[in-house]
C-alpha atoms as a PDB file:
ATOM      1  CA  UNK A   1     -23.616  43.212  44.613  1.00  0.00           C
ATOM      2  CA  UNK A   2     -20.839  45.033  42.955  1.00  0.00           C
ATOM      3  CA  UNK A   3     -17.261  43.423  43.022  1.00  0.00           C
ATOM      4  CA  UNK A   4     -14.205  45.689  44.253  1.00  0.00           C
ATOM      5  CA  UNK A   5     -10.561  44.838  43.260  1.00  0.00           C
ATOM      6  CA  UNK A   6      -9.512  46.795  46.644  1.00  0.00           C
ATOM      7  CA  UNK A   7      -6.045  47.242  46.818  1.00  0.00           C
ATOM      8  CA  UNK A   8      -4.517  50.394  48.733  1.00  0.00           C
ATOM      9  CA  UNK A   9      -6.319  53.797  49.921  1.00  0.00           C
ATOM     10  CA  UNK A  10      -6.322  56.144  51.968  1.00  0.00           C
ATOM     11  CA  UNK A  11      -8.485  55.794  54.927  1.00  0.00           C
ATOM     12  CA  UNK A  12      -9.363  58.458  57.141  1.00  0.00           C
ATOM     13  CA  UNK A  13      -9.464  62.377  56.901  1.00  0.00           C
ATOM     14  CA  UNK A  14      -7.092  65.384  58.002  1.00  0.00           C
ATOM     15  CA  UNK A  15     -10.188  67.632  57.712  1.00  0.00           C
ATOM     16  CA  UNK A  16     -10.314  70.719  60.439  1.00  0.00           C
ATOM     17  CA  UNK A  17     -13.783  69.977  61.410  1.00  0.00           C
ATOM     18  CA  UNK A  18     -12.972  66.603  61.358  1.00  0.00           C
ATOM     19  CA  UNK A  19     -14.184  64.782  64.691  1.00  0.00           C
ATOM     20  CA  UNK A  20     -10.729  63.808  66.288  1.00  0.00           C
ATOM     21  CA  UNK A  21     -12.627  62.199  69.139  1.00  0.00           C
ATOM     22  CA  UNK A  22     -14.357  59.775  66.912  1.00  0.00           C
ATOM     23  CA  UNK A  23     -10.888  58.312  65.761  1.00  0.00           C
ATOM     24  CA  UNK A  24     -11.241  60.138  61.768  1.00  0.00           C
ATOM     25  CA  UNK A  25      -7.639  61.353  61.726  1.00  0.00           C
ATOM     26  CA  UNK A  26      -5.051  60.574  60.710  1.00  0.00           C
ATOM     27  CA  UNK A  27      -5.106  59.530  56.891  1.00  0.00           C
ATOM     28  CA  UNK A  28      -3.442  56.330  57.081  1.00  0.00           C
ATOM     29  CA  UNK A  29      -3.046  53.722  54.499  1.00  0.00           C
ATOM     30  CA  UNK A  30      -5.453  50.352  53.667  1.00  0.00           C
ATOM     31  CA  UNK A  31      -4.454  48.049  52.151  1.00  0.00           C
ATOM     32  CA  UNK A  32      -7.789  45.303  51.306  1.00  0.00           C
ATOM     33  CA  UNK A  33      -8.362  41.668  49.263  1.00  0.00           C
ATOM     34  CA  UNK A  34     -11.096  41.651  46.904  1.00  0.00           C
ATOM     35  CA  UNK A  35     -14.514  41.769  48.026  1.00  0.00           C
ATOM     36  CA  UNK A  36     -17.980  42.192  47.198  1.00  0.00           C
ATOM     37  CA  UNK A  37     -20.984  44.730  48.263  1.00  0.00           C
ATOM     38  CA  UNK A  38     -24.512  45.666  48.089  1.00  0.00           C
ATOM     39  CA  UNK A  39     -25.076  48.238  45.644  1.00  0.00           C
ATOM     40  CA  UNK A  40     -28.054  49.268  47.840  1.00  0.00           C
ATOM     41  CA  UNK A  41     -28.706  49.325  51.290  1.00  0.00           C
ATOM     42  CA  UNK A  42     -30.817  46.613  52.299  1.00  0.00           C
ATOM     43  CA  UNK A  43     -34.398  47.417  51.910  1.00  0.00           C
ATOM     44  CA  UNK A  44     -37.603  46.858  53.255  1.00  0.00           C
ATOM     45  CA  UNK A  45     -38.586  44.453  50.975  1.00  0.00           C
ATOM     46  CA  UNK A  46     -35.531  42.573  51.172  1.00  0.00           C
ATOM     47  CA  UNK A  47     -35.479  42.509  54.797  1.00  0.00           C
ATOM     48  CA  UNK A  48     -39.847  41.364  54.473  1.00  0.00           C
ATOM     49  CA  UNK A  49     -38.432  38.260  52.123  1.00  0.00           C
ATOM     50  CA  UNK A  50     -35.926  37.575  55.497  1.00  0.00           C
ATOM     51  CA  UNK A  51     -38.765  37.535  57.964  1.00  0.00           C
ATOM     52  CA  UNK A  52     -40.979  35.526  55.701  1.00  0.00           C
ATOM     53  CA  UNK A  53     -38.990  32.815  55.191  1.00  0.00           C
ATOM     54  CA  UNK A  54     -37.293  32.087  58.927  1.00  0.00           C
ATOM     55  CA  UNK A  55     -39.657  33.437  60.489  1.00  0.00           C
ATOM     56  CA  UNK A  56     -36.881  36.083  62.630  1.00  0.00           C
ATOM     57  CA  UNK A  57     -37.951  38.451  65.546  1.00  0.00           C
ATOM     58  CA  UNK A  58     -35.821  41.555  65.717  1.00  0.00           C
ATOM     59  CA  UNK A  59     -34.305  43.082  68.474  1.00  0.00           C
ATOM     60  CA  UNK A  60     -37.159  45.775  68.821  1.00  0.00           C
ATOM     61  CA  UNK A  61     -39.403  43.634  68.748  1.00  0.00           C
ATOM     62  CA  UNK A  62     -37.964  40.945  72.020  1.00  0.00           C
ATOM     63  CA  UNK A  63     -37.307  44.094  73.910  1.00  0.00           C
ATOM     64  CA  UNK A  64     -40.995  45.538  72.568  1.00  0.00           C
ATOM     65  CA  UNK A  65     -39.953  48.934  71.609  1.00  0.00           C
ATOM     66  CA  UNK A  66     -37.729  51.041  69.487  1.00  0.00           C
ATOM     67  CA  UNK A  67     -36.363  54.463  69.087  1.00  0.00           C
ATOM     68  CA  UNK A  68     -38.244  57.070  67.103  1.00  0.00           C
ATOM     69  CA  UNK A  69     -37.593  60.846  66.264  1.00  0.00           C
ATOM     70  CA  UNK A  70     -39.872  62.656  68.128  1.00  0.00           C
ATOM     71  CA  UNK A  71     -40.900  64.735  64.663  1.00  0.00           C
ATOM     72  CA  UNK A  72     -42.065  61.461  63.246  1.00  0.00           C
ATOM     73  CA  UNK A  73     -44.581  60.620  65.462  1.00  0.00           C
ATOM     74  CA  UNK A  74     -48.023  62.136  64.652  1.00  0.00           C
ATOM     75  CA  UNK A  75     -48.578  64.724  67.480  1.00  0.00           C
ATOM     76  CA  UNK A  76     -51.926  63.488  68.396  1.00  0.00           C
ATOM     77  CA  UNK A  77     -50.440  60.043  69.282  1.00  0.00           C
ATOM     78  CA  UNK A  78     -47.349  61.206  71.122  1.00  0.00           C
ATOM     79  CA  UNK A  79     -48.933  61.256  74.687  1.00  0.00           C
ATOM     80  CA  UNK A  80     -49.415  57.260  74.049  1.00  0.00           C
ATOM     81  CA  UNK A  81     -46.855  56.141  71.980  1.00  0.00           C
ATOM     82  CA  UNK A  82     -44.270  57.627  73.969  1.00  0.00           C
ATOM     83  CA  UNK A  83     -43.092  56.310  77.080  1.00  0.00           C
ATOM     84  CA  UNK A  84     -39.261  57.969  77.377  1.00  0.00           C
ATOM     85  CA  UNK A  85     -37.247  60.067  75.631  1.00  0.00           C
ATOM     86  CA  UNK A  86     -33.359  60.319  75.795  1.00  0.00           C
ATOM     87  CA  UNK A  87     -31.561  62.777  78.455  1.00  0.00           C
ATOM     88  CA  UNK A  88     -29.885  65.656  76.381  1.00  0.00           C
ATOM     89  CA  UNK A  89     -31.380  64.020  73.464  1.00  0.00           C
ATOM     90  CA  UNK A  90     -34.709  64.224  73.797  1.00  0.00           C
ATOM     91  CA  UNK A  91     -36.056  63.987  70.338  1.00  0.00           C
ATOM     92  CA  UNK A  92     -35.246  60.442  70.556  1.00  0.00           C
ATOM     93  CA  UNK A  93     -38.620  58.410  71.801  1.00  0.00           C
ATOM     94  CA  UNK A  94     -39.159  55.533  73.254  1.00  0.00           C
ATOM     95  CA  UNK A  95     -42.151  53.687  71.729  1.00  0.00           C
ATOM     96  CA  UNK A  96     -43.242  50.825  72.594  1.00  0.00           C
ATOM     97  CA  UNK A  97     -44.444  48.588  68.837  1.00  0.00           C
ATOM     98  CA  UNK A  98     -41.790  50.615  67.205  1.00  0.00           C
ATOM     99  CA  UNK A  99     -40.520  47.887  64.651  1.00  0.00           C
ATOM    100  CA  UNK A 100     -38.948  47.603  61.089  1.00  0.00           C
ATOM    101  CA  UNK A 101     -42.507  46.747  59.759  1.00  0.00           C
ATOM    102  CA  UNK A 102     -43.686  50.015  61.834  1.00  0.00           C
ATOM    103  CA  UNK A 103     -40.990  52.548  61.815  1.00  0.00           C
ATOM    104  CA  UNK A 104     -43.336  55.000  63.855  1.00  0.00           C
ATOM    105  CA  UNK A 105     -44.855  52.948  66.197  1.00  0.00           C
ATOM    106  CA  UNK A 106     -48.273  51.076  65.984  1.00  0.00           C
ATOM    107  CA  UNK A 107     -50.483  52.639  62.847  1.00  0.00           C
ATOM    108  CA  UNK A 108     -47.268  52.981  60.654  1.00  0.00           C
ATOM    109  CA  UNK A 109     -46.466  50.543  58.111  1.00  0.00           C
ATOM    110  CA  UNK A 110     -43.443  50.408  55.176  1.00  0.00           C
ATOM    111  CA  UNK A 111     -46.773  49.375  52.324  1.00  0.00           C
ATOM    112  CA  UNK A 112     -45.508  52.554  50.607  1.00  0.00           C
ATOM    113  CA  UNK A 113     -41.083  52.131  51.006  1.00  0.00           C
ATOM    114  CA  UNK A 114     -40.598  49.038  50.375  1.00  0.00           C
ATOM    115  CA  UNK A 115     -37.586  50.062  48.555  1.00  0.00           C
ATOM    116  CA  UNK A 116     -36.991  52.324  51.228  1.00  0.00           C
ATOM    117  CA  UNK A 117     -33.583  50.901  53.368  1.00  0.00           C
ATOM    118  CA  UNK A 118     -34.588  48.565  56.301  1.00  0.00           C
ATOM    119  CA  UNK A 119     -35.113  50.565  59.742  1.00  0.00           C
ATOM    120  CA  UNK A 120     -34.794  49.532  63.135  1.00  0.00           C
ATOM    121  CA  UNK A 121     -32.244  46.891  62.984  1.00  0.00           C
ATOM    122  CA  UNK A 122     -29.577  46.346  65.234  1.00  0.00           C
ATOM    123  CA  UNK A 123     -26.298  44.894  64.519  1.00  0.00           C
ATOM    124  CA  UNK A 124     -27.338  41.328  66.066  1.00  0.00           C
ATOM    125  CA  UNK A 125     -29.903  41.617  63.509  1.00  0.00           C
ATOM    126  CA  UNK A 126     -28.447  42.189  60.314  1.00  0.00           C
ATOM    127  CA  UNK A 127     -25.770  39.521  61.381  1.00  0.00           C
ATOM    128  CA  UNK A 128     -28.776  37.022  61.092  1.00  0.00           C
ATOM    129  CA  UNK A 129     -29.974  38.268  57.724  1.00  0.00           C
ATOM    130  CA  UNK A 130     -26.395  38.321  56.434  1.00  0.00           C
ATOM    131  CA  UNK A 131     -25.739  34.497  57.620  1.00  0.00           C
ATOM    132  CA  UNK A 132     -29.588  33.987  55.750  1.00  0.00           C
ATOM    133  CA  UNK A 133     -27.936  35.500  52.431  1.00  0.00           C
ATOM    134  CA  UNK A 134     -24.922  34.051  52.681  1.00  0.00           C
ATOM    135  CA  UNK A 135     -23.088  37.048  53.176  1.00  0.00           C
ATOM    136  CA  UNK A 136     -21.587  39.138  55.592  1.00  0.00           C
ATOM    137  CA  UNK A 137     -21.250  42.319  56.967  1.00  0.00           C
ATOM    138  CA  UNK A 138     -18.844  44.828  55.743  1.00  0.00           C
ATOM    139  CA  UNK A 139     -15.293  45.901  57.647  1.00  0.00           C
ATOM    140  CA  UNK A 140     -15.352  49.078  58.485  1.00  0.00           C
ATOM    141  CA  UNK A 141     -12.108  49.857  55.900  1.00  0.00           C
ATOM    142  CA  UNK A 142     -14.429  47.936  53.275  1.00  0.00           C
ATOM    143  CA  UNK A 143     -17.312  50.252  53.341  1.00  0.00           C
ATOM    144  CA  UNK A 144     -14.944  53.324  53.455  1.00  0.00           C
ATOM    145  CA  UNK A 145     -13.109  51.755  50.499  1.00  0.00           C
ATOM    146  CA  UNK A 146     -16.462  51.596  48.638  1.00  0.00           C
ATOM    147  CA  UNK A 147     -18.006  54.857  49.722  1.00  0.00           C
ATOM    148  CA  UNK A 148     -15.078  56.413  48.494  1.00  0.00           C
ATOM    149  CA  UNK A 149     -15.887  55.627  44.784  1.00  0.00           C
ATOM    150  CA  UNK A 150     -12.202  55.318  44.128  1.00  0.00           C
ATOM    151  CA  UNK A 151     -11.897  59.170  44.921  1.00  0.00           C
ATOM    152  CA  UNK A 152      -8.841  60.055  46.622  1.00  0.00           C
ATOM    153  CA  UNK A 153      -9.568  61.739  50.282  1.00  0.00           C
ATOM    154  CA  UNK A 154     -12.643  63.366  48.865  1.00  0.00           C
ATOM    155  CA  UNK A 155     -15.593  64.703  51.600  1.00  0.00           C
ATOM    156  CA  UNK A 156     -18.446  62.813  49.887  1.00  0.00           C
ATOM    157  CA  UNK A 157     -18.739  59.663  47.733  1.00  0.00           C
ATOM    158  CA  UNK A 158     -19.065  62.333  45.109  1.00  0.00           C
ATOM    159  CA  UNK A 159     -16.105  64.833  45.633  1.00  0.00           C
ATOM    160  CA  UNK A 160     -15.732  67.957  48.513  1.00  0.00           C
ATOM    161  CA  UNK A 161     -19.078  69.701  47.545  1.00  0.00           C
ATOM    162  CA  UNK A 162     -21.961  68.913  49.619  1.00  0.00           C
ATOM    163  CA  UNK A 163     -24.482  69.732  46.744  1.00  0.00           C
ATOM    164  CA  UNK A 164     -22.409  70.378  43.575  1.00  0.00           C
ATOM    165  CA  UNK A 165     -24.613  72.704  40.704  1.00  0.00           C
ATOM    166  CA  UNK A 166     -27.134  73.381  43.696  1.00  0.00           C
ATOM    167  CA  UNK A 167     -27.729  69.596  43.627  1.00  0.00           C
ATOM    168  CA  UNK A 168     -28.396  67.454  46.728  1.00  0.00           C
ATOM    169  CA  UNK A 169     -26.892  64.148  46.400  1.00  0.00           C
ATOM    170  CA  UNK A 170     -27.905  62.411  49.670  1.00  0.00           C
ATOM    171  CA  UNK A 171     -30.692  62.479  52.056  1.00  0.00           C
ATOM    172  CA  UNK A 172     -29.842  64.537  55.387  1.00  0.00           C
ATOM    173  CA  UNK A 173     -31.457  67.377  57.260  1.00  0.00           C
ATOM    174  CA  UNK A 174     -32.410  70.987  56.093  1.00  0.00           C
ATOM    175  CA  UNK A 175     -33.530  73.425  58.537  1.00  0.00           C
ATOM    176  CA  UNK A 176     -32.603  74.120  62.402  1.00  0.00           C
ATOM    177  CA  UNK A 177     -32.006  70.655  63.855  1.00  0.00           C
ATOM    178  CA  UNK A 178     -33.818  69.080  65.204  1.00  0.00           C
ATOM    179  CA  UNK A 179     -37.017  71.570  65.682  1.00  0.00           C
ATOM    180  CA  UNK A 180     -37.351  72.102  61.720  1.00  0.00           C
ATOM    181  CA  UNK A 181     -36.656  69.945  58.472  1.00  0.00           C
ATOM    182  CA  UNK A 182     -37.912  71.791  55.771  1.00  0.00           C
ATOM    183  CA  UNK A 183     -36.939  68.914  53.410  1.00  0.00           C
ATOM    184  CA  UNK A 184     -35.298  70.759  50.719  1.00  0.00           C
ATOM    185  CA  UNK A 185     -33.832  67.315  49.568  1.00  0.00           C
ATOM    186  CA  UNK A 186     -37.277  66.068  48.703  1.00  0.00           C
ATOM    187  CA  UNK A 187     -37.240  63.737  51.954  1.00  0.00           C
ATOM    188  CA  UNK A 188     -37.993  64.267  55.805  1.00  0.00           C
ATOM    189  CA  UNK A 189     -37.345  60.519  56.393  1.00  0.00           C
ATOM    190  CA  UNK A 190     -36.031  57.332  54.571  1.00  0.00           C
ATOM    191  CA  UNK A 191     -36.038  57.905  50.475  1.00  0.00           C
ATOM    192  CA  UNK A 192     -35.950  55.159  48.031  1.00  0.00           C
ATOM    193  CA  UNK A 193     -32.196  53.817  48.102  1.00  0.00           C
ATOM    194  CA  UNK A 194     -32.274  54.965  44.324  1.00  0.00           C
ATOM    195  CA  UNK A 195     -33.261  58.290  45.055  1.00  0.00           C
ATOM    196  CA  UNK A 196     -29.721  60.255  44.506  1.00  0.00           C
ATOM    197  CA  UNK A 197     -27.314  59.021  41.805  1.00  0.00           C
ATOM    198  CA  UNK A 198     -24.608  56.435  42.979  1.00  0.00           C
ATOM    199  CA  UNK A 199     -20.820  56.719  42.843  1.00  0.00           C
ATOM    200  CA  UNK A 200     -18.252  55.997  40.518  1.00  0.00           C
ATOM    201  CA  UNK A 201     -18.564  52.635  41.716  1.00  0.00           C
ATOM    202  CA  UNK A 202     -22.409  52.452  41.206  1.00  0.00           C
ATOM    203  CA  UNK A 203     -23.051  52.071  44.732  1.00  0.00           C
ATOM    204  CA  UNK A 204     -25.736  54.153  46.118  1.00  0.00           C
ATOM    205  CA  UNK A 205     -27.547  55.796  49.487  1.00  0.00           C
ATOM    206  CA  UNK A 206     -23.969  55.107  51.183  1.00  0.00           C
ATOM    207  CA  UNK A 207     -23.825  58.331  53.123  1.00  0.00           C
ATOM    208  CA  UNK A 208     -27.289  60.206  54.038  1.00  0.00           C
ATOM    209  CA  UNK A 209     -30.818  57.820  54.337  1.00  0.00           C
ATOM    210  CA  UNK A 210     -29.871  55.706  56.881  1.00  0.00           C
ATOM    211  CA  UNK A 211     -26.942  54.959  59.226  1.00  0.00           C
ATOM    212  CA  UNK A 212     -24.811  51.659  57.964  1.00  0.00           C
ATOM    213  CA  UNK A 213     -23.590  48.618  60.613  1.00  0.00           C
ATOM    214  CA  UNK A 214     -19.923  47.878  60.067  1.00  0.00           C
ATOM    215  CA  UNK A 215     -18.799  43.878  61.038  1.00  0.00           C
ATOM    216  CA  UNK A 216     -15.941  46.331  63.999  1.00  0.00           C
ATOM    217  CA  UNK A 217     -16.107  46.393  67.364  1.00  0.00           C
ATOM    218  CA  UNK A 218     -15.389  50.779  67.385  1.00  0.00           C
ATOM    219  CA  UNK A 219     -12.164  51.474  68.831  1.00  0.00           C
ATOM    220  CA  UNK A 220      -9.696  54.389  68.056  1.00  0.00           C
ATOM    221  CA  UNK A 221      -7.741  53.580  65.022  1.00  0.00           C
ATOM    222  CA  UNK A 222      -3.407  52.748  65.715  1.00  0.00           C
ATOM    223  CA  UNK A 223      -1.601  54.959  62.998  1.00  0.00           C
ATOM    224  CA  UNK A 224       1.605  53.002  63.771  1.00  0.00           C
ATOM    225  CA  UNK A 225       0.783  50.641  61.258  1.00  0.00           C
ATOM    226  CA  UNK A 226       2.932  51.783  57.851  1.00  0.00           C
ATOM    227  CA  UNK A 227       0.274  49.795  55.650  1.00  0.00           C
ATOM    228  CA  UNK A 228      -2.834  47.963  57.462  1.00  0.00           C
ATOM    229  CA  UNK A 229      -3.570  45.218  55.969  1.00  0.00           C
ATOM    230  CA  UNK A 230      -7.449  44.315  55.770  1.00  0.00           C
ATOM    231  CA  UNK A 231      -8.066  45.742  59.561  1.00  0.00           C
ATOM    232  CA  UNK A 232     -10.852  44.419  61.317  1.00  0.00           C
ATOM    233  CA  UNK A 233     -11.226  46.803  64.111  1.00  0.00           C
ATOM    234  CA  UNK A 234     -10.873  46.562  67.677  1.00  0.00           C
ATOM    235  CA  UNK A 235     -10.519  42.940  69.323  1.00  0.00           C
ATOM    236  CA  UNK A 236     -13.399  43.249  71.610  1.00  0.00           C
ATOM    237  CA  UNK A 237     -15.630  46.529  73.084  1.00  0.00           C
ATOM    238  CA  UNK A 238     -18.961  47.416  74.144  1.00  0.00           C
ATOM    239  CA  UNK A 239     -20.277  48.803  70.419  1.00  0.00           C
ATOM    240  CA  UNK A 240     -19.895  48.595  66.550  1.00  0.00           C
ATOM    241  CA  UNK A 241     -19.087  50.326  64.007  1.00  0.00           C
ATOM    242  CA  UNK A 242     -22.060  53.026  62.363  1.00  0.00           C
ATOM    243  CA  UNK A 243     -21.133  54.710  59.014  1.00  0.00           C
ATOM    244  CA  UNK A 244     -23.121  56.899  56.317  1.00  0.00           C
ATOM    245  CA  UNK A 245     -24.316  59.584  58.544  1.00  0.00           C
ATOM    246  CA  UNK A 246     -28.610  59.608  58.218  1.00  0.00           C
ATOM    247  CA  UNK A 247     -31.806  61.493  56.783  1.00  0.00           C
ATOM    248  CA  UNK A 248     -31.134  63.238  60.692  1.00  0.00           C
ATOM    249  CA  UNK A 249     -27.587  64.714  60.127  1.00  0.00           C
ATOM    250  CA  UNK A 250     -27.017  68.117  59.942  1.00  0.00           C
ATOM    251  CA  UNK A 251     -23.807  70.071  59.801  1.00  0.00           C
ATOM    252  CA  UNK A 252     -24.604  72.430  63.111  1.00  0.00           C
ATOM    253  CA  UNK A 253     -25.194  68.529  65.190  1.00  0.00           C
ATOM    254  CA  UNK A 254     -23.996  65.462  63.109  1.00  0.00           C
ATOM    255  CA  UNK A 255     -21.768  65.983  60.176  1.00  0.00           C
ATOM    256  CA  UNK A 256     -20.907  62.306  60.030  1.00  0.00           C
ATOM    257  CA  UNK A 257     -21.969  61.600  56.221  1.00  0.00           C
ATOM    258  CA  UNK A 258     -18.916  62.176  55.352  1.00  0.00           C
ATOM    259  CA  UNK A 259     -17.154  58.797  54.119  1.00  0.00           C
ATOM    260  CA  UNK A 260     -14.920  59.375  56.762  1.00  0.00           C
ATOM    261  CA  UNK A 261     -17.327  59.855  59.262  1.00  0.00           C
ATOM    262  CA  UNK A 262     -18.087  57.175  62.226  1.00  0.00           C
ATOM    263  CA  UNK A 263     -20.298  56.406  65.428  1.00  0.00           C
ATOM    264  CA  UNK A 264     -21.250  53.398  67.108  1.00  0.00           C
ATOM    265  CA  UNK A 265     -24.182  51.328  69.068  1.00  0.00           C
ATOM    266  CA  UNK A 266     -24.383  48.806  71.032  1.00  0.00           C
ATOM    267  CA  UNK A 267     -25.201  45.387  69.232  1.00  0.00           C
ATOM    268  CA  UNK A 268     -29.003  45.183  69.916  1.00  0.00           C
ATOM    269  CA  UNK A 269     -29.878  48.959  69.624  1.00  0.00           C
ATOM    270  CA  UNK A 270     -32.450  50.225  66.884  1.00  0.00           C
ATOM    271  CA  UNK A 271     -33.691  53.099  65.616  1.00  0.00           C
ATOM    272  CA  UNK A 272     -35.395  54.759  62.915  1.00  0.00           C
ATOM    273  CA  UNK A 273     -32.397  55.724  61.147  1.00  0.00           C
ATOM    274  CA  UNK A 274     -30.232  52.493  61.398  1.00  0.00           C
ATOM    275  CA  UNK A 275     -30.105  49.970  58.676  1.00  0.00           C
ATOM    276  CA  UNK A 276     -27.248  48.293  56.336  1.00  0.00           C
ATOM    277  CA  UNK A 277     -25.952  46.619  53.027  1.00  0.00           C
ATOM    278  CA  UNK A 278     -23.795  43.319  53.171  1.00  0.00           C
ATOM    279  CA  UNK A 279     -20.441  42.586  51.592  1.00  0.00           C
ATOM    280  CA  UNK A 280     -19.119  38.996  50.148  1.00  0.00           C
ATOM    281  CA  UNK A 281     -15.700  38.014  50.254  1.00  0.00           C
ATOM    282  CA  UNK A 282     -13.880  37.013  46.941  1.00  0.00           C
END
């Protein structure tokens, strides 16, 4: 973990392609105590060390299945791993043995990324390997706060240029979503979480990789507020907090790796492009 002085920001974005339904705007002002986060996502091999020693059964795996991108799954097997898709999204699969430990179904395995961030974990989930650690998970103005790199309503953790010098700095999608990654980032799923350099904070894989669960219930921010201090989201709702954006976003469907950016779940979903760090309070 890295430690954060926090102090005032600016959360938020006034950026025209900004999504206003998603509760980005307005730029309002944060004001957070000190705290401490993961410099890298959690990964596969820190999650393995969880399930080792308590012995924890994921969401995905009481329900028995998980959500996979249909690109992911070896064409040959589709026709019996699948057993649903998503309406209007259908490159979202239901597969049955879908699980962290195999993030494509049965025959997949995480031997090869096990520094790879954690997949298929829902927010009930990473609550349990966060009370393990001793931690928690991070507020939704936290992770901002530390995505931002102490830049000052910059795009990216790394300024307003996507891939400054020709240089990609995160792992997202490059072709015609979602028929065609062509992987021009040197990834077509998960990369190691050291794969792109970190932020002026020395935090890395914070927007790109995988999506990140925030402690918030998602609710549409109240400007009102003249300085917030240390928000914690809506009292209660139906689904939490999502931030980074993932190795799936693309500008023409999902520009949500912005810092900026947000979505939301329900509790026990998973997919293959869901993980998270943890945070500490100081």
């Amino acid at each position: 973990m890295i430690a954060l002085p926090g102090g005032e920001f600016l959360m938020g974005t006034d950026y025209e392609e900004a999504f206003a339904a998603d509760g980005e705007r307005p730029v309002r002002r944060v004001r957070l105590k000190p705290f401490a986060i993961d410099i890298y996502p959690v990964t596969n091999a820190d999650f393995a060390a969880f399930v080792q020693a308590t012995g924890y059964k994921t969401e995905a795996e009481v329900y028995g299945w998980s959500f996979v991108f249909w690109n992911h799954i070896p064409k040959k097997k589709r026709a019996a791993l699948v057993t649903d898709t998503v309406a209007g999204a259908e490159w979202w699969c239901q597969v049955p043995g879908a699980l962290w430990s195999a993030p494509e179904g049965p025959g997949s395995d995480v031997r090869k990324r096990s520094d790879h961030p954690v997949v298929h974990v829902a927010w009930n989930d990473a609550l349990a390997y966060c009370d393990w650690s001793g931690n928690r998970l991070p507020t939704e103005s936290e992770w901002e706060y530390a995505a931002r790199g102490g830049l000052v309503q910059k795009l990216y953790p790394w300024g307003d240029q996507l891939r400054p010098g020709g240089l990609h700095r995160c792992n997202i999608w490059q072709g015609k979503f979602p028929q065609e990654d062509t992987a021009e980032d040197g990834y077509a799923g998960t990369s190691p979480v050291t794969a792109y350099p970190p932020n002026d904070f020395g935090i890395y894989s914070i927007t790109g990789n995988a999506w990140e669960w925030c402690a918030d219930w998602f609710g549409i921010p109240d400007p009102a507020e003249e300085i917030a201090e240390d928000p914690q989201g809506a009292l209660t709702g139906k689904a939490r907090v999502m931030k980074g954006g993932s190795f799936l976003c693309h500008k023409s469907y999902c520009n949500r790796y912005r810092v900026a950016a947000r979505s939301s779940n329900t509790p026990d979903s998973s997919t293959s492009n869901l993980g998270f760090r943890c945070a500490r309070s100081l």
